[in-house]
N, C-alpha and C. Protein backbone atom coordinates (compact mmCIF):
# COMPACT_ATOMS: atom_id res chain seq x y z
N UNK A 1 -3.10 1.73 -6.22
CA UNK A 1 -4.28 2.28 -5.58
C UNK A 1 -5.16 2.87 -6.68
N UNK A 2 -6.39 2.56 -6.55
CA UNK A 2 -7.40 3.11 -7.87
C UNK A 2 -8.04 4.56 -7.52
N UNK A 3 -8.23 5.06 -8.41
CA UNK A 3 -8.24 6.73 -8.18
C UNK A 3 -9.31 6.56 -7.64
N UNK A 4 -10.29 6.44 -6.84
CA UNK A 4 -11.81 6.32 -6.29
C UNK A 4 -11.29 6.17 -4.91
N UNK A 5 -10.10 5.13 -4.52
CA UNK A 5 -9.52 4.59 -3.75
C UNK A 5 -8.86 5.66 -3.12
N UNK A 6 -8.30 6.11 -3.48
CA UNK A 6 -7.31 7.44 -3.65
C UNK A 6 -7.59 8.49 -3.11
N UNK A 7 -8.95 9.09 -3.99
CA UNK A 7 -9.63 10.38 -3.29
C UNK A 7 -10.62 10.66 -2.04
N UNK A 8 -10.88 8.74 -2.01
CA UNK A 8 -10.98 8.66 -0.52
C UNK A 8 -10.28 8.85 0.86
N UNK A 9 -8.95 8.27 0.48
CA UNK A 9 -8.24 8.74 1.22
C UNK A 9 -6.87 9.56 1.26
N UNK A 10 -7.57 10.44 -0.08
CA UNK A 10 -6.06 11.38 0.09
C UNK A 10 -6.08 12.77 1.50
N UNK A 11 -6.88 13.06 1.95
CA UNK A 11 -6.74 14.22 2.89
C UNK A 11 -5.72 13.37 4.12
N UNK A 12 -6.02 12.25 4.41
CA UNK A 12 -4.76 11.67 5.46
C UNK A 12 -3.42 11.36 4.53
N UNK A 13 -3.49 10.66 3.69
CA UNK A 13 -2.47 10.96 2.66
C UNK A 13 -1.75 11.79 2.48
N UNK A 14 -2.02 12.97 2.28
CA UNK A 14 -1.44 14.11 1.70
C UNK A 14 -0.84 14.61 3.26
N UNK A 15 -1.74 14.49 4.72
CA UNK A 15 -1.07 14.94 5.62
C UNK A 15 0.04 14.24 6.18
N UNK A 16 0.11 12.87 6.06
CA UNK A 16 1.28 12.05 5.93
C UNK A 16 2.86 12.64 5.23
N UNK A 17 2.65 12.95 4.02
CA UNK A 17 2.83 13.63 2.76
C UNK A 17 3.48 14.65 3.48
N UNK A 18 3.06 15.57 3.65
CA UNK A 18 3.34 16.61 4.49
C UNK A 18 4.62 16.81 5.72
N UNK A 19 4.29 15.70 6.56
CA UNK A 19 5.23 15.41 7.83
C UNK A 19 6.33 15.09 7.34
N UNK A 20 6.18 14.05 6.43
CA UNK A 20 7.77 13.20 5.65
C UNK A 20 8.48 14.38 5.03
N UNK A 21 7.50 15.03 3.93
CA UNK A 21 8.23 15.83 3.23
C UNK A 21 7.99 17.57 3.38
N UNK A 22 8.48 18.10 4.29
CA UNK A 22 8.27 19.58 4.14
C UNK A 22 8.37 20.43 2.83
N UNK A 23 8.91 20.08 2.36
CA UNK A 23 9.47 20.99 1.32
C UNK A 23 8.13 20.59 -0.08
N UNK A 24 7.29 19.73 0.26
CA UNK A 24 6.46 19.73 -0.66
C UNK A 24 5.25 20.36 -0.50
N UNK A 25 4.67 21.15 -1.38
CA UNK A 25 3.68 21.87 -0.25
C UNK A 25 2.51 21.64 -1.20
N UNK A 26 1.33 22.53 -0.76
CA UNK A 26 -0.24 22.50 -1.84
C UNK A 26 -0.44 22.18 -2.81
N UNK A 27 0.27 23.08 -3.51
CA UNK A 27 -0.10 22.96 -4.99
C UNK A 27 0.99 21.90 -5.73
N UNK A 28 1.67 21.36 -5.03
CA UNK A 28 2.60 19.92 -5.52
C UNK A 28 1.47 19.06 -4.98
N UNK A 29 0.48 19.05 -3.85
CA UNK A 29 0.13 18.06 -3.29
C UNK A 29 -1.53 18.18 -4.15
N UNK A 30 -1.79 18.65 -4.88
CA UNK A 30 -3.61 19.12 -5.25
C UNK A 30 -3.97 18.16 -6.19
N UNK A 31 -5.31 17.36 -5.74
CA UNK A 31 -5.61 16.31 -6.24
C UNK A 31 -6.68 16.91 -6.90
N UNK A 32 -7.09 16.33 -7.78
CA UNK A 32 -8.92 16.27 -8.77
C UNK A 32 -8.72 14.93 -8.97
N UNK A 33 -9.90 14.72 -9.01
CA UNK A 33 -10.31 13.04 -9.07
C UNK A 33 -10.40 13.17 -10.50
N UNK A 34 -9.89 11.89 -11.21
CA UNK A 34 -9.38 11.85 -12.67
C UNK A 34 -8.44 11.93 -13.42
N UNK A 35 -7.53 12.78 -12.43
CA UNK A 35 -6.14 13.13 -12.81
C UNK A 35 -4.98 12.92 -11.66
N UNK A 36 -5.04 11.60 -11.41
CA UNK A 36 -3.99 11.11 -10.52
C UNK A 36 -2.66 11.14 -11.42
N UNK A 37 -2.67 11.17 -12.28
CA UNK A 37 -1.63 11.27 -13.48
C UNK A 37 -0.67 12.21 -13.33
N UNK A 38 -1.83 13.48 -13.26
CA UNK A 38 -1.02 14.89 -12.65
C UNK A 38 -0.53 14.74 -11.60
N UNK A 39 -0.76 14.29 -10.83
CA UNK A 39 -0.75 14.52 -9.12
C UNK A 39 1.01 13.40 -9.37
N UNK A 40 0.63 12.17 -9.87
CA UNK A 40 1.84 11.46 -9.74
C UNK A 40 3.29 11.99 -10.51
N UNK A 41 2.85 12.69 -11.48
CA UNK A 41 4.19 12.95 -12.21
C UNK A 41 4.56 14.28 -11.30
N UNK A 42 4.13 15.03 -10.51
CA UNK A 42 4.28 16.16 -9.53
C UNK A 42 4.91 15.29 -8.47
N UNK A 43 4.59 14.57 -7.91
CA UNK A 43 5.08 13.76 -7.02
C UNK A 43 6.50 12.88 -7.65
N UNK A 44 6.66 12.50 -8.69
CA UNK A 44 7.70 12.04 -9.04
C UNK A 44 8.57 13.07 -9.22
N UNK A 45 8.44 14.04 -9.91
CA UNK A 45 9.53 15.28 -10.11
C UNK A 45 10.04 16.02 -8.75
N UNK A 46 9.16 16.16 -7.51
CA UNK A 46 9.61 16.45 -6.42
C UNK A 46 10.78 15.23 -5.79
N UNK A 47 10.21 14.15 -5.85
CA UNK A 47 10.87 13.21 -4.71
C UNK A 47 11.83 12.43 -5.53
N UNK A 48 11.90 12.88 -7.12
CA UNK A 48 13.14 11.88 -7.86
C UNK A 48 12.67 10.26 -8.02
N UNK A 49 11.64 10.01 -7.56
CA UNK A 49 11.19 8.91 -7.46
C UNK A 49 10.80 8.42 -9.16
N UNK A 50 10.04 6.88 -9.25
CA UNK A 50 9.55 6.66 -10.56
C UNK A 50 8.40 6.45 -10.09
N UNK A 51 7.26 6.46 -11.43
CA UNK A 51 5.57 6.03 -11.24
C UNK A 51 5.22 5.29 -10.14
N UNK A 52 6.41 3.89 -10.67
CA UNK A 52 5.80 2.59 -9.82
C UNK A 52 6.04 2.97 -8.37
N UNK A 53 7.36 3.95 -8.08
CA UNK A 53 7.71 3.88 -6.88
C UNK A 53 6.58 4.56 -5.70
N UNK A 54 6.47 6.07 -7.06
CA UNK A 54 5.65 6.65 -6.02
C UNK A 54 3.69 6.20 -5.42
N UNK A 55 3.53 5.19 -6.74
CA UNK A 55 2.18 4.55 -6.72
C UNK A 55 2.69 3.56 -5.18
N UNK A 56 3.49 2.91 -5.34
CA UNK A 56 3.66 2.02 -4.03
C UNK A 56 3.87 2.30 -2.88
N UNK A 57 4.61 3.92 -2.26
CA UNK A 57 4.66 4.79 -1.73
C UNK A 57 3.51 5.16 -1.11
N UNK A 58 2.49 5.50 -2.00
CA UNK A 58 1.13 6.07 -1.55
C UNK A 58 -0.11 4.54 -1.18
N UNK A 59 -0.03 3.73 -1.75
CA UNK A 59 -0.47 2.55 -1.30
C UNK A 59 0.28 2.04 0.13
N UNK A 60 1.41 2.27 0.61
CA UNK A 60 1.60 2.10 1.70
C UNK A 60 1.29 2.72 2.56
N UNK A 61 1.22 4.49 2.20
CA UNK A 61 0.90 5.13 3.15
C UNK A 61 -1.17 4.74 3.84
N UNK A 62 -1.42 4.74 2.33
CA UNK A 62 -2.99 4.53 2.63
C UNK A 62 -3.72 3.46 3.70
């Protein structure tokens, strides 16, 4: 998913995000456009996941 792509639809995203995973909260979930980088390695360190996994993860959800 391309970061333009992304920050379009991260507010349903992230509430998706949310339902699946309780235990992840705001400031694991806080996007700036430009730094999906951040956002993914936060997302990988929570869910144990890898890059690719969690990039494919969020492309499904989208």
């Amino acid at each position: 998913m391309e970061d333009k792509e992304l920050r379009e639809k991260w507010p349903v995203i992230k509430d998706k995000i949310k339902e699946l995973h309780p235990d992840i909260n705001d400031d694991d979930l806080h996007y700036e456009f430009g730094k999906e980088s951040e956002l993914l390695l936060r997302l990988q360190e929570k869910l144990g996941k890898t890059n690719k996994e969690i990039k494919d993860w969020l492309s499904i959800m989208g």
